[in-house]
N, C-alpha and C. Protein backbone atom coordinates (compact mmCIF):
# COMPACT_ATOMS: atom_id res chain seq x y z
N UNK A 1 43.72 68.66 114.60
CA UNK A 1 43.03 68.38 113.36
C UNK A 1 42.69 69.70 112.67
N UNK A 2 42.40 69.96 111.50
CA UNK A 2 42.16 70.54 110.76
C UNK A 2 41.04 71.47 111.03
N UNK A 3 40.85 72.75 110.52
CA UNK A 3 39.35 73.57 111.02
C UNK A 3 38.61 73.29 109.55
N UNK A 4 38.33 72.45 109.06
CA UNK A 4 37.78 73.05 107.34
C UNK A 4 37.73 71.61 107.05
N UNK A 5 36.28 70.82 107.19
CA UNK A 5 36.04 69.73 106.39
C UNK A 5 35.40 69.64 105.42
N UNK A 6 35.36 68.56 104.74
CA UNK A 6 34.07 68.34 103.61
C UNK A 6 33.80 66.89 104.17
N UNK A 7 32.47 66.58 104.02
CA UNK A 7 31.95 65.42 104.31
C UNK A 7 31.29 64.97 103.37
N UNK A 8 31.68 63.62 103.10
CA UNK A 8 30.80 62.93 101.69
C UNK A 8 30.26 61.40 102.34
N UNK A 9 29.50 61.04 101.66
CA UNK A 9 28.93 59.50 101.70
C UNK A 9 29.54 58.76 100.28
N UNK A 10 29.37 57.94 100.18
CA UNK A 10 30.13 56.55 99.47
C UNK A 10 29.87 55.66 99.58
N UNK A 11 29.34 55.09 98.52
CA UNK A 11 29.47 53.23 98.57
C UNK A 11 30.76 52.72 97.41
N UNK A 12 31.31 53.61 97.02
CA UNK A 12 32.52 53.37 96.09
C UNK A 12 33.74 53.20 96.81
N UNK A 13 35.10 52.53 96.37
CA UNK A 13 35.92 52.53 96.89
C UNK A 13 36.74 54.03 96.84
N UNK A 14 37.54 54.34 97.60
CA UNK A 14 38.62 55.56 97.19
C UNK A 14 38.81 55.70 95.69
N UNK A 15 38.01 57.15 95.42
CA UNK A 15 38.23 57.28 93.70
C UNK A 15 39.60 58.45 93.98
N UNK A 16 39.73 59.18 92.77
CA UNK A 16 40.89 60.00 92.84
C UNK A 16 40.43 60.89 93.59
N UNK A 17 39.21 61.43 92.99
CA UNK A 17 38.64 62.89 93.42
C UNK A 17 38.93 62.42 95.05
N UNK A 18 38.69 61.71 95.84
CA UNK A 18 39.04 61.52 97.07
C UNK A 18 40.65 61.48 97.55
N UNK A 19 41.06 60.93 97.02
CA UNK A 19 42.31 61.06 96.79
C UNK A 19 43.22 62.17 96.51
N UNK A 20 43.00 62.70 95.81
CA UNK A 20 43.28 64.56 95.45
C UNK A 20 43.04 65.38 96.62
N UNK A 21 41.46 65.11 96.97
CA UNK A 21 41.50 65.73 98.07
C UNK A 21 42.36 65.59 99.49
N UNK A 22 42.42 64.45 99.69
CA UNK A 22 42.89 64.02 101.40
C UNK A 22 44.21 64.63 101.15
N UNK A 23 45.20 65.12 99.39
CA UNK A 23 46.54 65.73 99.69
C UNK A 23 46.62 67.67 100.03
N UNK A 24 45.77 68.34 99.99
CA UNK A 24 45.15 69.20 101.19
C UNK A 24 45.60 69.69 101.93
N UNK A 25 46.43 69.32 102.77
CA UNK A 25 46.99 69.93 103.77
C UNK A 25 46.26 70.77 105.23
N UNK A 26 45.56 71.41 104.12
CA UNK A 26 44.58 72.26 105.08
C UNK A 26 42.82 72.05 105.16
N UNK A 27 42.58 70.94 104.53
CA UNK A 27 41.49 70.30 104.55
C UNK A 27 41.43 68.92 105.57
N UNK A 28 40.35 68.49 106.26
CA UNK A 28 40.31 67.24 106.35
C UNK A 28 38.85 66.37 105.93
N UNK A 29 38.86 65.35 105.39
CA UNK A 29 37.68 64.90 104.25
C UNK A 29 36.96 63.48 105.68
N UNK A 30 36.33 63.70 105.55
CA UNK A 30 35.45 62.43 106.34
C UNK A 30 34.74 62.22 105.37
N UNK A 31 34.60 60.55 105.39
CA UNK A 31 33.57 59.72 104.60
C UNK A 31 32.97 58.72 104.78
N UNK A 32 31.85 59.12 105.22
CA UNK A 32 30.80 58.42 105.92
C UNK A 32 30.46 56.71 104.91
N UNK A 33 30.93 55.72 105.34
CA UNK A 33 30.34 54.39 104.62
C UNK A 33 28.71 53.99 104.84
N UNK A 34 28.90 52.98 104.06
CA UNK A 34 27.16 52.44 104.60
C UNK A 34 27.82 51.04 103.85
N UNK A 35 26.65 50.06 103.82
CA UNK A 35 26.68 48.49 103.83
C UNK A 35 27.47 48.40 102.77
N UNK A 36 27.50 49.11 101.94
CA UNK A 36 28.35 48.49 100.50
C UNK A 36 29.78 49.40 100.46
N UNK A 37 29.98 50.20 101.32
CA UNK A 37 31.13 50.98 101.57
C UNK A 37 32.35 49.96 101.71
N UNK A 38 33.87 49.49 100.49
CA UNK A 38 34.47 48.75 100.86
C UNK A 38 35.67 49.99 102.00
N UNK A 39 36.13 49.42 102.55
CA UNK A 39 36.63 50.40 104.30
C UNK A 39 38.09 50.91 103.51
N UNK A 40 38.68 52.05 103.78
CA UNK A 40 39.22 52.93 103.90
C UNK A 40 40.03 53.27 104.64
N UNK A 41 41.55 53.43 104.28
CA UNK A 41 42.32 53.48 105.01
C UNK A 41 42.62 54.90 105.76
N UNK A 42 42.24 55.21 107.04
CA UNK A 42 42.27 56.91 107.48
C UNK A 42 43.83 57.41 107.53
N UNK A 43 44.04 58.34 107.29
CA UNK A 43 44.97 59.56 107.43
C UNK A 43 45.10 60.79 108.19
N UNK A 44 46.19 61.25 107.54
CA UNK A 44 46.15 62.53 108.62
C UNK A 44 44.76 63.48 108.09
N UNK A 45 44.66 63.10 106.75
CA UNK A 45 43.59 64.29 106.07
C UNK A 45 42.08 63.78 105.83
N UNK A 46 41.85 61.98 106.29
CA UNK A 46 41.16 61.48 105.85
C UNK A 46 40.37 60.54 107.43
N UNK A 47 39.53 60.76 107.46
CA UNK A 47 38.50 59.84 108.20
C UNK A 47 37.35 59.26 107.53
N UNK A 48 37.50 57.73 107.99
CA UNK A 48 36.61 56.65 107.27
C UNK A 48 35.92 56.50 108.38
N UNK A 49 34.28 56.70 108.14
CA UNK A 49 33.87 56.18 109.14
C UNK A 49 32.84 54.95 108.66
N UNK A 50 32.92 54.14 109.10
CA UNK A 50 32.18 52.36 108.60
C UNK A 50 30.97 52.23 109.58
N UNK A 51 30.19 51.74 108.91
CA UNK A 51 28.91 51.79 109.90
C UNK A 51 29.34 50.97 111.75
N UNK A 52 30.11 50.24 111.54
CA UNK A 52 30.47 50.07 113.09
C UNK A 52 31.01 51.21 113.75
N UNK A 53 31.99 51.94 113.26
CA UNK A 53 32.15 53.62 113.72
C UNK A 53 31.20 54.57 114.04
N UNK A 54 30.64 54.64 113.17
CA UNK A 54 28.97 55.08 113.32
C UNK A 54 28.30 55.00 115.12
N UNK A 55 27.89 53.87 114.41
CA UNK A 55 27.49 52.88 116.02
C UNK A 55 28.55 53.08 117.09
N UNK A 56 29.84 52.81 117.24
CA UNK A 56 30.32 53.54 118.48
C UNK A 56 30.99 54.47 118.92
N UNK A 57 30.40 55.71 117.83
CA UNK A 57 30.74 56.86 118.07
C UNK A 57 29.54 57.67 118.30
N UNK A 58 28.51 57.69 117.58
CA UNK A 58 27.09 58.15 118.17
C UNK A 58 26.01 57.58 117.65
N UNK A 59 25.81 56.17 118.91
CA UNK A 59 25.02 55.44 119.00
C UNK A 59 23.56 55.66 118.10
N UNK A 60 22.98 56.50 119.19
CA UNK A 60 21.65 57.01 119.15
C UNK A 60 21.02 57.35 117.94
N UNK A 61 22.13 58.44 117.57
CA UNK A 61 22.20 59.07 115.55
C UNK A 61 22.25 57.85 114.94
N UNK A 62 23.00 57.07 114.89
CA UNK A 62 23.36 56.21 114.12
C UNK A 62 22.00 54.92 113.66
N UNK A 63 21.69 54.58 115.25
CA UNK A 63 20.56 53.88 115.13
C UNK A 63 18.68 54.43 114.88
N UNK A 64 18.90 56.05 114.83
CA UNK A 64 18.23 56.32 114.40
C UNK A 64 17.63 56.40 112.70
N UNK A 65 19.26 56.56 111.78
CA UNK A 65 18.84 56.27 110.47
C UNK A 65 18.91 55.93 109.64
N UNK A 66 18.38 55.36 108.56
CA UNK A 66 18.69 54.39 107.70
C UNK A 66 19.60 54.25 106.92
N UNK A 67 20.17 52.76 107.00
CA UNK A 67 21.38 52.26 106.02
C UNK A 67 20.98 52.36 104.68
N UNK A 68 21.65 52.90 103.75
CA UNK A 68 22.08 52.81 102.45
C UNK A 68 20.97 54.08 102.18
N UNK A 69 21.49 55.52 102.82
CA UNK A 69 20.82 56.08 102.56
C UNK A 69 21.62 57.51 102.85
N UNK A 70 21.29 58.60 102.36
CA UNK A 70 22.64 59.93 102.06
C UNK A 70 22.47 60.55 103.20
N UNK A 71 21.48 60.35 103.92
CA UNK A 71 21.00 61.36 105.32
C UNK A 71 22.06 60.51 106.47
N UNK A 72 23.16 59.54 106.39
CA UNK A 72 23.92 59.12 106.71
C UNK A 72 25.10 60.10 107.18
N UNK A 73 25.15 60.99 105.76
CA UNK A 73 25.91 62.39 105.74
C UNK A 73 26.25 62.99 107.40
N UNK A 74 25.14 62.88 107.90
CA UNK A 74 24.65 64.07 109.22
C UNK A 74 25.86 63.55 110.20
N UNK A 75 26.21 62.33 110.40
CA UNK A 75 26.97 61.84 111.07
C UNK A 75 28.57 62.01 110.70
N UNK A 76 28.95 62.51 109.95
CA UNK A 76 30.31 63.06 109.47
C UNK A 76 29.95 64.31 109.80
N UNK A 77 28.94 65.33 108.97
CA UNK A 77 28.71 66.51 110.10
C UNK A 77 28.83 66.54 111.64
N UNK A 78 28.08 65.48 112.31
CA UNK A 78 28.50 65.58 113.99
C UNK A 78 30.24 65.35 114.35
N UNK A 79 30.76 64.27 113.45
CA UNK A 79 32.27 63.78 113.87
C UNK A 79 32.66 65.62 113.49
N UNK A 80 32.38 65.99 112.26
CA UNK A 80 33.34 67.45 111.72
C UNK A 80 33.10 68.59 113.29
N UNK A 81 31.86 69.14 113.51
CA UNK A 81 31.59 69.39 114.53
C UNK A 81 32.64 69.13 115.91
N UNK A 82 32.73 68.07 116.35
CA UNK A 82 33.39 67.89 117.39
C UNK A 82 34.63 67.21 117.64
N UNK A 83 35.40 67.58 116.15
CA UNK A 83 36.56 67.74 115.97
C UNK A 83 37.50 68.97 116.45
């Protein structure tokens, strides 16, 4: 995987600006969903993570904080991290 992410939150579907990005090459984009997040198809440049991803990828974080809310972010930071 890639050394160089950006991590965003979203309740929108794939706009361009997302789109533009994931073609990159040398980027990879994670995007953290929440309840109104419609799901996202992942790529080589792109990780969707949906609040069930969330939950069974790090539990604890996950159930520590609140849905529909940007501090959601932190959890695409941990996935970028331990990539």
């Amino acid at each position: 995987m890639n050394n160089k992410f950006a991590v965003i939150t979203t309740i929108n579907e794939k706009s361009r600006s997302i789109i533009k990005f994931e073609s990159f090459s040398d980027w990879h984009i994670v995007v953290v969903g929440d309840d109104k997040t419609p799901p996202m198809k992942n790529s080589n440049n792109l990780t969707y993570l949906s609040i069930n991803d969330q939950y069974k990828k790090y539990y604890d974080m996950a159930k520590s904080l609140p849905h529909n809310h940007y501090c959601r972010k932190n959890i695409g930071y941990l996935f970028a991290i331990n990539s």
